[in-house]
Protein backbone atom coordinates (compact mmCIF):
# COMPACT_ATOMS: atom_id res chain seq x y z
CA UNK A 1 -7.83 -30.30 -8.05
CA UNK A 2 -9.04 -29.60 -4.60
CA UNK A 3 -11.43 -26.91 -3.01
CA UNK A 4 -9.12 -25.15 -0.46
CA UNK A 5 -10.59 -24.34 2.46
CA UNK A 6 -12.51 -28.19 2.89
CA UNK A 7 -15.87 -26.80 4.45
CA UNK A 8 -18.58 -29.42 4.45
CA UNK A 9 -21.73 -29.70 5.78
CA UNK A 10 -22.21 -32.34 9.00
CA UNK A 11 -25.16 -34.50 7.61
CA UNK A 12 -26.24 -35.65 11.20
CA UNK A 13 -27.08 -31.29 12.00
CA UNK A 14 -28.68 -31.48 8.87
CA UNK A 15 -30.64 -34.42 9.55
CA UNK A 16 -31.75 -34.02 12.81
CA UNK A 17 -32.73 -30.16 12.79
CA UNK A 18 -36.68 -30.62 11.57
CA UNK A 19 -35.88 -32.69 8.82
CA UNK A 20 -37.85 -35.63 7.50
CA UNK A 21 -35.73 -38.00 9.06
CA UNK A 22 -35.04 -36.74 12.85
CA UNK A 23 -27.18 -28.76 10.63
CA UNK A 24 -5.93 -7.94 11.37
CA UNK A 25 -4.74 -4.64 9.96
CA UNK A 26 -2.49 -3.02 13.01
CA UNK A 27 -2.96 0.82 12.35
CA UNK A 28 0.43 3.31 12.63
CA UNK A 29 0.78 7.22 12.15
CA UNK A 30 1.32 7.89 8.52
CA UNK A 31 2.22 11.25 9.10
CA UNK A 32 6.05 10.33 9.72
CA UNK A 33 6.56 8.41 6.44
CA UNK A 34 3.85 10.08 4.48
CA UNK A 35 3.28 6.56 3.04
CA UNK A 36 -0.10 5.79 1.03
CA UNK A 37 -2.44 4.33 4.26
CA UNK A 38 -4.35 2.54 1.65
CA UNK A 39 -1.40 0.91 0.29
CA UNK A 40 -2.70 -2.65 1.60
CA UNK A 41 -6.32 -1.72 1.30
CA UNK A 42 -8.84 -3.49 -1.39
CA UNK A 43 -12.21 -2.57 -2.36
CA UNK A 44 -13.15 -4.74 -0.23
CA UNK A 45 -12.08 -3.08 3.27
CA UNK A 46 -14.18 -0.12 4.16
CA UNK A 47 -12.47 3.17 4.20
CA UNK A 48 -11.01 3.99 7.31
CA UNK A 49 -12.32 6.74 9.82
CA UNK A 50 -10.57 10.38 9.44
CA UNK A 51 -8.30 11.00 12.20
CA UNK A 52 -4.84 11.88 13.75
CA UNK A 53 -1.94 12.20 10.78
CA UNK A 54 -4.47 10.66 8.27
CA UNK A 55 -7.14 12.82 9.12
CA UNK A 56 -5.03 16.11 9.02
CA UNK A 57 -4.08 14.98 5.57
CA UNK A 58 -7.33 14.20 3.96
CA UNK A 59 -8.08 17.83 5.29
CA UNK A 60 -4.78 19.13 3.00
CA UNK A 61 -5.77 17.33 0.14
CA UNK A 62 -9.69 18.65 0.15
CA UNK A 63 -8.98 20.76 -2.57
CA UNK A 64 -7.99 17.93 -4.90
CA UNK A 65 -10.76 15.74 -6.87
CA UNK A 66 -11.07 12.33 -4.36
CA UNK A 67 -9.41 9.01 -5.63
CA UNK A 68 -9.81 5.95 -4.11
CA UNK A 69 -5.96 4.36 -3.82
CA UNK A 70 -7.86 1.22 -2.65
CA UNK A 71 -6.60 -1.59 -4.79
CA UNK A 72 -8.62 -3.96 -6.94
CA UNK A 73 -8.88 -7.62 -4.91
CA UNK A 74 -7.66 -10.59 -6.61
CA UNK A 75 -9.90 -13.43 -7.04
CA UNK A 76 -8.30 -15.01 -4.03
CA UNK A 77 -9.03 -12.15 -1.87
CA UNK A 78 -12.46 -12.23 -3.25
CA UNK A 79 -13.31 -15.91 -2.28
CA UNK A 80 -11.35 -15.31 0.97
CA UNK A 81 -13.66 -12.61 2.10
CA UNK A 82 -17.15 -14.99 0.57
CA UNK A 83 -15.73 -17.48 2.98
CA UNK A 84 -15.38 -15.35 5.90
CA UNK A 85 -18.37 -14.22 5.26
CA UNK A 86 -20.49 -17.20 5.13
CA UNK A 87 -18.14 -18.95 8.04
CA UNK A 88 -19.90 -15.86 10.48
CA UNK A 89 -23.08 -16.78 8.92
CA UNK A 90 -23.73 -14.00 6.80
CA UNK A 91 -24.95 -15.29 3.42
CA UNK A 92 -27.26 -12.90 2.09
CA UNK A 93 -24.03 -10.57 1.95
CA UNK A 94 -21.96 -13.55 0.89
CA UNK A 95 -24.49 -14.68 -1.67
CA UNK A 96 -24.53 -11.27 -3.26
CA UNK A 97 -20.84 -10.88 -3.51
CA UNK A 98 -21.19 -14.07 -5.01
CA UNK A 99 -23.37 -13.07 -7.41
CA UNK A 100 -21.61 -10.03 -8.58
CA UNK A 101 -18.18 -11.91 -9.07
CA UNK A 102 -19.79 -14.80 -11.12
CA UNK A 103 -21.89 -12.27 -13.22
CA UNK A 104 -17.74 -10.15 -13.58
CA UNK A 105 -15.81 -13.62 -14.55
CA UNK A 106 -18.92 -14.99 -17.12
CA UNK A 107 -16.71 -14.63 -20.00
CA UNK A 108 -14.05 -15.84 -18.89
CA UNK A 109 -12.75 -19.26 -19.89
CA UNK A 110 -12.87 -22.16 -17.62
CA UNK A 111 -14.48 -22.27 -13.86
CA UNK A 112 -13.85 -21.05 -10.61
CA UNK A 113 -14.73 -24.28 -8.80
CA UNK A 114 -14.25 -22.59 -5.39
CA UNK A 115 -16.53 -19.67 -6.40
CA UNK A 116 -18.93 -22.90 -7.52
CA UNK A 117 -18.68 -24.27 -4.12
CA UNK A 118 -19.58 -21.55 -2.00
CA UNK A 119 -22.59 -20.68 -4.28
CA UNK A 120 -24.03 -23.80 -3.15
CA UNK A 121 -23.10 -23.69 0.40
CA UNK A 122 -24.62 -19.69 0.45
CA UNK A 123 -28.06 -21.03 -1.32
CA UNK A 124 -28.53 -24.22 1.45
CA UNK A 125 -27.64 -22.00 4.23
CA UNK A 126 -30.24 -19.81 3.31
CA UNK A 127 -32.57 -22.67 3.04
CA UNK A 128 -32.57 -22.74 -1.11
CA UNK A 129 -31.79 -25.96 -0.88
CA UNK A 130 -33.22 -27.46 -4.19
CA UNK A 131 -30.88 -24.20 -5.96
CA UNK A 132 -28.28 -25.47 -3.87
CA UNK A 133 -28.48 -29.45 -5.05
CA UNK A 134 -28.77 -28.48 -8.77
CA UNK A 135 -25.37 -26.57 -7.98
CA UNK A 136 -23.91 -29.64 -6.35
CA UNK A 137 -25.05 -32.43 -8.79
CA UNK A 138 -23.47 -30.25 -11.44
CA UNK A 139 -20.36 -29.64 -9.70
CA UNK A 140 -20.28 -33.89 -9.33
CA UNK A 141 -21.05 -34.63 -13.08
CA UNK A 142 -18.25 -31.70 -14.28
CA UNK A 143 -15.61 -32.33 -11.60
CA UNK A 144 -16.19 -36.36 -10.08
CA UNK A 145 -13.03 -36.35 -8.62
CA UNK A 146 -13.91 -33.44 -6.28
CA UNK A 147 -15.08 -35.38 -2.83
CA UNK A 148 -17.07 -31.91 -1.48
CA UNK A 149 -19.64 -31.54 -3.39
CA UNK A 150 -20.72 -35.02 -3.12
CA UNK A 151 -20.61 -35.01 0.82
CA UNK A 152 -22.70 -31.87 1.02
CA UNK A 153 -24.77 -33.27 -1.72
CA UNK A 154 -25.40 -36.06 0.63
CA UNK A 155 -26.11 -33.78 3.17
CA UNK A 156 -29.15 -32.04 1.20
CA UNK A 157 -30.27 -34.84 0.92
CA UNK A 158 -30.66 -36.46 4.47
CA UNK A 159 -31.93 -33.17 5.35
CA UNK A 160 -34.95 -34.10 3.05
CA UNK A 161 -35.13 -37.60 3.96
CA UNK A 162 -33.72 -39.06 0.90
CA UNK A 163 -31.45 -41.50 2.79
CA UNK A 164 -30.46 -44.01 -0.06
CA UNK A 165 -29.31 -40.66 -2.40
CA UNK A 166 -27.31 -39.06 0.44
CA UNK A 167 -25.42 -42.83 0.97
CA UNK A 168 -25.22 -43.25 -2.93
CA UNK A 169 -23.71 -39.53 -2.73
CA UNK A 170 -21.47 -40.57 0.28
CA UNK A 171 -20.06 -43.32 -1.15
CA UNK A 172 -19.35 -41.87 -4.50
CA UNK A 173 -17.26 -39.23 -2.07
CA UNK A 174 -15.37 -41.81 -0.78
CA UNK A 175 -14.37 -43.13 -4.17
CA UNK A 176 -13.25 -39.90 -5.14
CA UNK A 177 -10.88 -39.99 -1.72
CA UNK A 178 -10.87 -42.67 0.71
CA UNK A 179 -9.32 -41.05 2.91
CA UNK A 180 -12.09 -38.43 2.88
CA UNK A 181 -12.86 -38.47 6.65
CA UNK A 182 -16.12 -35.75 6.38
CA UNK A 183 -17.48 -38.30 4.32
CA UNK A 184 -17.16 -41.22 6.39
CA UNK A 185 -18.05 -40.37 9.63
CA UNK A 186 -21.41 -38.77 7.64
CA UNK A 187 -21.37 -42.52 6.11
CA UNK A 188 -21.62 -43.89 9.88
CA UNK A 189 -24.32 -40.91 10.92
CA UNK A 190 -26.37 -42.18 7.96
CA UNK A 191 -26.42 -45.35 8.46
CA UNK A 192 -27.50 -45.28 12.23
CA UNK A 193 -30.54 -43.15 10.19
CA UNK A 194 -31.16 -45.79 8.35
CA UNK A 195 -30.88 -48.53 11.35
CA UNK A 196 -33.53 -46.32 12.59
CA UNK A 197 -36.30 -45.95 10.92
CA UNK A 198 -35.72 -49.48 9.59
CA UNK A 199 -36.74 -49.83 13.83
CA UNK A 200 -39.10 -47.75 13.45
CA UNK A 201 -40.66 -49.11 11.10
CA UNK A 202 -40.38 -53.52 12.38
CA UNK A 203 -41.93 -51.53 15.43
CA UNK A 204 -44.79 -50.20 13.82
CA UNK A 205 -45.42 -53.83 12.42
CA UNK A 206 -45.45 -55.50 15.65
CA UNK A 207 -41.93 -56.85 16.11
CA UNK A 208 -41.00 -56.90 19.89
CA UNK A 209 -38.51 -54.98 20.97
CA UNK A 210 -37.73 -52.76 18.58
CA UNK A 211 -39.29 -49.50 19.66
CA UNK A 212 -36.83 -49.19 22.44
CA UNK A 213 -34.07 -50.54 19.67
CA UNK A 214 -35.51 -46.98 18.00
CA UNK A 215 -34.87 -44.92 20.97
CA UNK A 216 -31.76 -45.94 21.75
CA UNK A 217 -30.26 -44.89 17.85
CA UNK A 218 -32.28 -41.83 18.28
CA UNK A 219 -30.76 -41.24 21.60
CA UNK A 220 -27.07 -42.42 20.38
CA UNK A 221 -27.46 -39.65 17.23
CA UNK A 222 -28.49 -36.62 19.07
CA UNK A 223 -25.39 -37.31 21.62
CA UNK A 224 -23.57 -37.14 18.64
CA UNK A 225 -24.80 -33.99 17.28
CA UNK A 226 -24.81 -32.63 20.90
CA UNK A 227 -20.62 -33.42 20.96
């Protein structure tokens, strides 16, 4: 089982943005055809503007009761649109839609992991992040074999300084897939972290040297984030 799209969240933007340690429908006259224009339409789209041949119909058919010929998304479409949503940054709307699916599917048998995922990624985007880890750490214990949740797991937690939980998170991601590339290159961000404030810290107890050792890891990281 896979998520489908693989978002994850870059632990270096995480971890050097304030943290502790440094994130179409092509429109044609329906007046020829006198097909339904809603025919491809969910509840999702927004009812189109009156005008032309549509327009001019709508006006003919005043007399009638309205019905909405919009059709009901699938849970596909549903996720689709909470992923374009929070891709444009938009996650108090994608957070409620969210919300209303899980609270429409809670008696239904088994999970929607994808629906899981972007739960998560909503709450840390909109700074919940503690919501957010409980999501993640139960998304690891029921599906382990998942690699995503772990990475952004580690992620969280670099962004609140917790190195050694973010590289036991990493590396659990890579067991999961080794081939998991999100996961290493965070692997290699992290430990440059870690090479840091190790520095950091020799620096602070007198070791020559090793202040400019710190600056030039600092520097290195926010080239990378900068790329």
């Amino acid at each position: 089982m896979t998520i489908k799209p693989r978002f994850c969240v870059a632990l270096l933007a995480l971890a050097l943005a304030g943290a502790p340690v440094a994130t179409a429908l092509a429109q044609s006259m329906a007046g020829g055809s006198g097909a339904n224009p809603n025919a491809t339409r969910t509840t999702l789209d927004p009812i189109p503007p009156e005008g032309g041949w549509e327009g001019l119909a709508n006006l003919l058919e005043a007399a009638k009761p309205g019905v909405d010929t919009r059709l009901t998304p699938s849970a596909s479409q549903i996720t689709g649109r909470i992923e374009m949503l929070l891709n444009r940054g938009d996650n108090e709307e994608a957070l409620a839609m969210i919300e209303k699916r899980e609270a429409q599917i809670k008696d239904q048998r088994g999970t929607d992991v994808q629906l899981m995922f972007q739960h998560a990624r909503a709450l840390a985007a909109l700074n919940r992040t503690g919501e957010a880890i409980d999501i993640y750490t139960d998304m690891t214990t029921r599906f382990p074999e998942l690699p995503e949740p772990w990475n952004n797991l580690a992620a969280l937690y670099a962004s609140r300084g917790e190195l050694e939980k973010a590289q036991d998170a990493l590396q659990m991601a890579l067991r999961a897939d080794p081939g998991y590339a999100a996961a290493r290159a965070n692997l290699g961000d992290l430990q440059l972290l870690q090479a840091m404030q190790t520095y950091k810290k020799a620096a602070r107890d007198g070791v020559p040297g090793m202040q400019d050792k710190a600056r030039e890891v600092e520097t290195m990281l926010k080239d990378k984030q900068g790329k």
